[in-house]
Protein backbone atom coordinates (compact mmCIF):
# COMPACT_ATOMS: atom_id res chain seq x y z
CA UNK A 1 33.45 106.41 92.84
CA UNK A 2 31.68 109.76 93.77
CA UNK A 3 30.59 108.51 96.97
CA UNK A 4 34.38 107.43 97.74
CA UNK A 5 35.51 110.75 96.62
CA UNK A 6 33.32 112.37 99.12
CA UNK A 7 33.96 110.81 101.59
CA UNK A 8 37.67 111.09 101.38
CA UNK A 9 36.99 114.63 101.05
CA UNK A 10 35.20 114.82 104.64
CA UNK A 11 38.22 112.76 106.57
CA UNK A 12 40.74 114.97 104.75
CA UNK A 13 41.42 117.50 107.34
CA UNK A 14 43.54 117.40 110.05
CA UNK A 15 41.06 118.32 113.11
CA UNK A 16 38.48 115.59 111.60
CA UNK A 17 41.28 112.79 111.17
CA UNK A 18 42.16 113.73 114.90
CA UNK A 19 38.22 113.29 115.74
CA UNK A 20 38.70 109.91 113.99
CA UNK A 21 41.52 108.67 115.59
CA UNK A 22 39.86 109.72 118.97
CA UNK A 23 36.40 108.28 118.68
CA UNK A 24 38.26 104.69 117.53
CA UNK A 25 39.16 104.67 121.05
CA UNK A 26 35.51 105.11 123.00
CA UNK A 27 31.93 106.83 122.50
CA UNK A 28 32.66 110.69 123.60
CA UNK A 29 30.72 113.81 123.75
CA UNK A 30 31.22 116.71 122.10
CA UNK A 31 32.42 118.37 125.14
CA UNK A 32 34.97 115.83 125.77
CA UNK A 33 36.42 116.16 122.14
CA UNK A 34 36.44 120.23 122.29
CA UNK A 35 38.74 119.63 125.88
CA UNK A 36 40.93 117.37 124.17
CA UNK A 37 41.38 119.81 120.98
CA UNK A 38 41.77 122.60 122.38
CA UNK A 39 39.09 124.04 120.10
CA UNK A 40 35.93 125.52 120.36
CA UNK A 41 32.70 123.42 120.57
CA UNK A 42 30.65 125.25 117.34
CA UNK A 43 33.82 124.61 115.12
CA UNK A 44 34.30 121.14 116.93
CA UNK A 45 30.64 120.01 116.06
CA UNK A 46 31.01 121.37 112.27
CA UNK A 47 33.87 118.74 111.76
CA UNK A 48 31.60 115.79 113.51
CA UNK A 49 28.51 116.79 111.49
CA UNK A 50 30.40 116.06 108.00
CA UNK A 51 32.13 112.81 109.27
CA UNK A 52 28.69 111.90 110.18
CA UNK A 53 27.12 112.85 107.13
CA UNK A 54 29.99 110.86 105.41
CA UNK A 55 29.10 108.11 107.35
CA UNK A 56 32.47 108.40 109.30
CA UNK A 57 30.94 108.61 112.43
CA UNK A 58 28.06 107.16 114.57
CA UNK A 59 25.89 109.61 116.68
CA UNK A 60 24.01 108.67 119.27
CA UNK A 61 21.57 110.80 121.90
CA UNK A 62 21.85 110.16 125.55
CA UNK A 63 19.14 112.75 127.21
CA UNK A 64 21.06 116.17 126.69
CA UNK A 65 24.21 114.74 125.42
CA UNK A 66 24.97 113.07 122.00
CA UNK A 67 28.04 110.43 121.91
CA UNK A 68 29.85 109.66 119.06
CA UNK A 69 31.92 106.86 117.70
CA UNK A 70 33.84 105.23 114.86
CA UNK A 71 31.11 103.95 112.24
CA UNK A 72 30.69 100.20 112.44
CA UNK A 73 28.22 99.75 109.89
CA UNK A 74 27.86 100.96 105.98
CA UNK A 75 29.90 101.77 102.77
CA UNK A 76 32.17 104.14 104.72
CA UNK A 77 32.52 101.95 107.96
CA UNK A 78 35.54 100.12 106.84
CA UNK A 79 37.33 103.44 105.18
CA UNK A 80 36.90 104.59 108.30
CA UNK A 81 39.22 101.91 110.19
CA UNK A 82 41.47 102.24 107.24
CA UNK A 83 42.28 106.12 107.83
CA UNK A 84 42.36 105.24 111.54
CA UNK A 85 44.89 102.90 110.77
CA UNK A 86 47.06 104.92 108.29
CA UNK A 87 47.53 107.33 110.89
CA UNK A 88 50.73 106.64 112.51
CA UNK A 89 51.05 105.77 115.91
CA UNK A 90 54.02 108.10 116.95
CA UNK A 91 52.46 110.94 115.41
CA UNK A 92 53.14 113.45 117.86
CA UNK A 93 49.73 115.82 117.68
CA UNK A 94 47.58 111.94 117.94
CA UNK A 95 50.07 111.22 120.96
CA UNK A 96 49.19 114.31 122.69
CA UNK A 97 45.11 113.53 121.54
CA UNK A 98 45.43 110.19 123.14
CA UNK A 99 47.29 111.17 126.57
CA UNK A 100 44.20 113.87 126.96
CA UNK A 101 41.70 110.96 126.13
CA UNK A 102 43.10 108.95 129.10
CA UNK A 103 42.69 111.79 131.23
CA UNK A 104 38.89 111.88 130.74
CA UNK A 105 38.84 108.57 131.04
CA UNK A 106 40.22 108.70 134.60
CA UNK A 107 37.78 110.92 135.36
CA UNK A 108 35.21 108.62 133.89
CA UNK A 109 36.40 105.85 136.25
CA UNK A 110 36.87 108.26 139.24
CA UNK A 111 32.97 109.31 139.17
CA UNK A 112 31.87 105.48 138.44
CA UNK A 113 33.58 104.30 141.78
CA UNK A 114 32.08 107.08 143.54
CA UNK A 115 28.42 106.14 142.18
CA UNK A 116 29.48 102.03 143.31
CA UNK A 117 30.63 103.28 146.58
CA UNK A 118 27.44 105.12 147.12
CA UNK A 119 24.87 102.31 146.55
CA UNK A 120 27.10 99.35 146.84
CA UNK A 121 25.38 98.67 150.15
CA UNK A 122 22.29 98.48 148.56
CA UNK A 123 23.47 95.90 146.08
CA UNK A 124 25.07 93.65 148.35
CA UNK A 125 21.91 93.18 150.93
CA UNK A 126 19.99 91.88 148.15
CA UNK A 127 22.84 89.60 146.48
CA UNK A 128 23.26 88.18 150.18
CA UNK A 129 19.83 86.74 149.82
CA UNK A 130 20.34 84.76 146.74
CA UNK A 131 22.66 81.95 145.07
CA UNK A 132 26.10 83.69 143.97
CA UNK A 133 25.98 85.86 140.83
CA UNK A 134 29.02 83.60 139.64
CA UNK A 135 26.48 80.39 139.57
CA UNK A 136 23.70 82.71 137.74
CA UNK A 137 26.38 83.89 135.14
CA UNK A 138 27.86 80.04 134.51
CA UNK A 139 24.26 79.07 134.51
CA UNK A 140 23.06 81.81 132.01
CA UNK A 141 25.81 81.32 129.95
CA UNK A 142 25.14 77.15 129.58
CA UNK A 143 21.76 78.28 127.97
CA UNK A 144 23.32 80.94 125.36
CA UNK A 145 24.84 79.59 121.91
CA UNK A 146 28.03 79.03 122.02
CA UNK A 147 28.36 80.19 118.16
CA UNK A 148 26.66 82.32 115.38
CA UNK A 149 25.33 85.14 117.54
CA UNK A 150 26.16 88.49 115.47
CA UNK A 151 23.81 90.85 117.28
CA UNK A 152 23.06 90.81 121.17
CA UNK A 153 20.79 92.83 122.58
CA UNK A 154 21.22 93.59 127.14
CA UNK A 155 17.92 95.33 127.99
CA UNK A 156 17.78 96.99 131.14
CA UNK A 157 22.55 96.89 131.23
CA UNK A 158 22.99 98.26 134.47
CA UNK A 159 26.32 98.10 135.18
CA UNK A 160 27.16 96.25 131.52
CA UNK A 161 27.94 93.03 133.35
CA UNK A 162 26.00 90.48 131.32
CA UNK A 163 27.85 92.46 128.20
CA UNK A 164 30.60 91.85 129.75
CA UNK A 165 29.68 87.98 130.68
CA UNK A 166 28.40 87.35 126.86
CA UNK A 167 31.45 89.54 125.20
CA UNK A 168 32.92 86.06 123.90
CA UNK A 169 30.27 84.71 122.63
CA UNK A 170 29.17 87.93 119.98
CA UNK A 171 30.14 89.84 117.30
CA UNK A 172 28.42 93.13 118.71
CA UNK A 173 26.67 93.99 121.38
CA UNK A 174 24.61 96.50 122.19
CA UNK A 175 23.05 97.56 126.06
CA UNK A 176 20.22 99.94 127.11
CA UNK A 177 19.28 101.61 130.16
CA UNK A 178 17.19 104.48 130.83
CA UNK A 179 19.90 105.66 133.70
CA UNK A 180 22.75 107.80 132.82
CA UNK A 181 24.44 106.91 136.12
CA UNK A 182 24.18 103.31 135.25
CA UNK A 183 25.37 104.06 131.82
CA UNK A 184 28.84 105.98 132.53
CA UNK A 185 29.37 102.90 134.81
CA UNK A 186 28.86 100.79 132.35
CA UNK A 187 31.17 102.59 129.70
CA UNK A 188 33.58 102.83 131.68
CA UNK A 189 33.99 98.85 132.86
CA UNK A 190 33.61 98.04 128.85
CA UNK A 191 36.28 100.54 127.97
CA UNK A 192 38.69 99.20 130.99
CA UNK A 193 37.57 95.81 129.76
CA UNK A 194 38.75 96.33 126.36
CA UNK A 195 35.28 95.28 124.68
CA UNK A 196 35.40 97.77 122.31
CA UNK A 197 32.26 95.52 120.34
CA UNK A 198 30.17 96.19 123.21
CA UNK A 199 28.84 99.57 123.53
CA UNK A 200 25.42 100.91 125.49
CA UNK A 201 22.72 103.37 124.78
CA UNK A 202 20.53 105.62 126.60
CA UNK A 203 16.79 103.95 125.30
CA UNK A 204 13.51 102.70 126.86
CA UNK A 205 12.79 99.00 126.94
CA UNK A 206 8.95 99.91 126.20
CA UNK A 207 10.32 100.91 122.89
CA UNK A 208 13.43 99.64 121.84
CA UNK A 209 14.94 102.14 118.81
CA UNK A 210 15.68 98.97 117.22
CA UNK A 211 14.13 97.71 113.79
CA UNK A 212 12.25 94.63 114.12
CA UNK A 213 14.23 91.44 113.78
CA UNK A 214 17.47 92.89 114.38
CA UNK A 215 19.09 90.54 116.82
CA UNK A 216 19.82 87.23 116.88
CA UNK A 217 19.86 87.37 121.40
CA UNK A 218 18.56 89.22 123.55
CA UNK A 219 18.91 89.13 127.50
CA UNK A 220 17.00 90.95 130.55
CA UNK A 221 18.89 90.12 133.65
CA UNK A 222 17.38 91.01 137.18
CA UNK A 223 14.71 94.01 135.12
CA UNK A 224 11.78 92.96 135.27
CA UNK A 225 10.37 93.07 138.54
CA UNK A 226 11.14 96.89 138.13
CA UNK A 227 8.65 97.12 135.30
CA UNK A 228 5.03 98.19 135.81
CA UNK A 229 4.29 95.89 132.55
CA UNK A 230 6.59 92.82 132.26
CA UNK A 231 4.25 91.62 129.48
CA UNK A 232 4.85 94.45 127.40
CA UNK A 233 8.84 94.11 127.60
CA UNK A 234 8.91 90.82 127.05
CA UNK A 235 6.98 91.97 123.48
CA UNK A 236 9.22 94.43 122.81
CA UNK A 237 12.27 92.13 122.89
CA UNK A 238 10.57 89.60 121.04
CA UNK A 239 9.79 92.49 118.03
CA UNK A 240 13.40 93.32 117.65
CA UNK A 241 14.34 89.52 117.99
CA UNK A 242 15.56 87.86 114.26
CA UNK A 243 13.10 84.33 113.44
CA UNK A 244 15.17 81.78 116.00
CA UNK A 245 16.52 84.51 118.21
CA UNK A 246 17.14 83.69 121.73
CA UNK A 247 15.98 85.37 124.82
CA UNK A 248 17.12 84.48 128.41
CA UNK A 249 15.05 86.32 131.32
CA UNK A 250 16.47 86.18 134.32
CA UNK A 251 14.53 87.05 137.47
CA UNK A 252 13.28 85.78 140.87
CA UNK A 253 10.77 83.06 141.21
CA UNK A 254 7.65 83.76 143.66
CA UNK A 255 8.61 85.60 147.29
CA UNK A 256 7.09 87.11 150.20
CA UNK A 257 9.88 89.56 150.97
CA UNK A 258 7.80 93.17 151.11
CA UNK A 259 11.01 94.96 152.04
CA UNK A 260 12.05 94.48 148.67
CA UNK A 261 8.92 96.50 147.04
CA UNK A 262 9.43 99.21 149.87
CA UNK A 263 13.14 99.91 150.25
CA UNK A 264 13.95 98.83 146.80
CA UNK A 265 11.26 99.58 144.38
CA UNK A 266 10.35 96.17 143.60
CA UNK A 267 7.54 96.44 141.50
CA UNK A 268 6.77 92.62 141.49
CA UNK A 269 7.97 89.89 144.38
CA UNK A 270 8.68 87.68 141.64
CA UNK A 271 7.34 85.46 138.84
CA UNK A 272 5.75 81.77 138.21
CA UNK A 273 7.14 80.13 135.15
CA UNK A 274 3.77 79.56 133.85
CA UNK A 275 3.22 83.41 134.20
CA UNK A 276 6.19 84.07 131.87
CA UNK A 277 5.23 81.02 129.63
CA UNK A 278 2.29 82.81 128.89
CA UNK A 279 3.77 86.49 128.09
CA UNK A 280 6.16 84.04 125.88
CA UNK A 281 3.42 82.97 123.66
CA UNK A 282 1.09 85.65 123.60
CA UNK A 283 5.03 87.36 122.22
CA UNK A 284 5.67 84.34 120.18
CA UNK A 285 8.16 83.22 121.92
CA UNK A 286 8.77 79.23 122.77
CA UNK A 287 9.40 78.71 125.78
CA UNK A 288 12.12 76.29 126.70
CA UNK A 289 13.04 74.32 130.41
CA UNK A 290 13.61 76.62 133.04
CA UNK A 291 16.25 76.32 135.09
CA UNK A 292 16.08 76.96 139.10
CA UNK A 293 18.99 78.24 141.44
CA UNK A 294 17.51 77.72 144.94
CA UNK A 295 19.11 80.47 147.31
CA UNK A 296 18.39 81.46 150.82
CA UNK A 297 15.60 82.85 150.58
CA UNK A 298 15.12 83.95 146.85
CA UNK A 299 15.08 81.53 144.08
CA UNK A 300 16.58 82.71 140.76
CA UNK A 301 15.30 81.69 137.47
CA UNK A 302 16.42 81.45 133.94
CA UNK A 303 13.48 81.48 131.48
CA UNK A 304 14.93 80.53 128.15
CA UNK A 305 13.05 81.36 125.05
CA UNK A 306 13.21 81.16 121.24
CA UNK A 307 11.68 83.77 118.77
CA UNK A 308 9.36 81.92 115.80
CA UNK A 309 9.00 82.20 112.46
CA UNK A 310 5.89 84.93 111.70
CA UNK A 311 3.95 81.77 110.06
CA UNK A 312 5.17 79.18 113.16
CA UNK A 313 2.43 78.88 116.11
CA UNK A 314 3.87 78.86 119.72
CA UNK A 315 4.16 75.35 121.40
CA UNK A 316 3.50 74.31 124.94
CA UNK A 317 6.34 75.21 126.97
CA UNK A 318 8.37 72.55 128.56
CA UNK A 319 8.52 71.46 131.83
CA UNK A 320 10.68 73.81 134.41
CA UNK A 321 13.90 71.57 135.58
CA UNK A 322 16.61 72.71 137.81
CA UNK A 323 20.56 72.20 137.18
CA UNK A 324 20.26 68.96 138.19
CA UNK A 325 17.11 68.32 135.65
CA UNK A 326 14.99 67.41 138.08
CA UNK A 327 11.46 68.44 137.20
CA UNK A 328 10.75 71.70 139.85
């Protein structure tokens, strides 16, 4: 009953139910918050430091900036939603609060089509040597469980579109990318997109700031042949990967395109499936078929995976088919 005291104590205040209300409706900064209160940023970050410490709030670093957001997880998670929800919705002062949010959310928007429109041409001359994203997505999404996924992890989001893709198939989801530019796109699509269980996070994929076992999927889409160690990834999202947890990699097969490595930082021109077999196992991962989307003239491949138990030895991995099952 103490604890429940206290932490009624710390949401009742008018600024820090306003800082509630706000941060049910998108991850913000503190800077954002102190333009939408009118109020300075040393009182503003005194009133997020006790929700926090109440376990009100989530905080979460991106470089230089910290983001915060309605708890999700904990005793005080669900009070939380409850005091959001008390608060009513024609309150006049929240009203105001929520017509300032949508202004900095314009902005958001307005800065993440001006970071598209500045490298979309770089996007599309690779995509126009490959099979359709839409066949990749319907592919990718044939190989992830329909049901019982809790915890997803996106390694290497982007943009947030396999969030995005996998949104209806999760209870949370969580992306990471070390770019902030990537990251404000992607917060901005989820927030537009009304996925308000999907959220990303500023973290390297060398070393996930995630427990071990702490998701029951994980996906890297189009990431690794950025990585100076693939191996090492691949072991790093098989850590944080729960006993049965599956991983999808999605990357291109083998390819002799050099302009790739030089105009677009492609570390790797691709990977064998019995190269990623092997990083599987030595990860303990099993290795499941692989699936093949020819394109014209990179081939895109789906490398699906399964975490085992700590006492299970890996198996031999199957046999790579292709949509139509034919062995490749």
């Amino acid at each position: 009953m103490d604890d429940l005291l206290a932490t009624l104590k710390a949401a009742a205040e008018t600024t820090r139910l306003r800082l509630l209300a706000l941060c049910a409706h998108g991850e913000l900064t503190v800077t954002e918050l102190t333009q939408i209160l009118g109020q300075s940023q040393p009182r503003v970050s005194r009133h997020l430091k006790l929700l926090c410490d109440a376990g009100l709030l989530d905080r979460f670093r991106e470089g230089t900036f910290a983001f915060y957001r309605l708890a999700e997880r904990g005793a005080s998670a669900g009070l939380a939603r409850v005091l959001v929800d008390a608060i009513p919705e024609d309150d006049p002062t929240l009203t105001l609060d929520l017509e300032r949010l949508e202004a900095i959310k314009r902005g958001r928007s307005e800065t993440a089509a001006a970071y598209f429109r500045e490298n979309a041409a770089r996007w599309h001359e690779i995509r126009s040597l490959h099979v359709a994203e839409g066949e990749v997505e319907a592919a990718l999404l044939r190989l992830f469980p329909k049901e019982g996924v809790e915890e997803l992890l996106d390694i290497g989001t982007g943009t947030g579109r396999m969030l995005e893709v996998l949104a209806g198939r999760v209870h949370r989801a969580v992306g990471v990318d070390q770019s902030r530019e990537m990251l404000a796109v992607a917060r901005t699509k989820l927030e537009q997109a009304g996925l308000r269980h999907c959220h990303v996070r500023q973290a390297d994929m060398y070393q996930l700031p995630f427990p071990s076992g702490s998701f029951d999927a994980a996906v890297i889409h189009q990431v690794l042949h950025f990585t100076e160690s693939p191996a090492e990834v691949l072991a790093e999202a098989a850590r944080v990967l729960r006993p049965g947890g599956r991983l999808l990699v999605v990357d291109f097969a083998p390819h002799q395109l050099e302009a790739l490595r030089e105009e677009h930082a492609h570390r790797r021109l691709g990977f064998s499936d019995a190269e990623v077999a092997g990083w599987c196992r030595q990860s303990g991962l099993e290795c499941g078929p692989v699936v093949h989307l020819p394109g014209d003239p990179l081939t895109v491949s789906i490398w699906p995976a399964t975490r085992l138990a700590a006492a299970a030895s890996a198996s031999t991995p199957q046999t790579a088919l292709s949509l139509s099952g034919v062995p490749s």
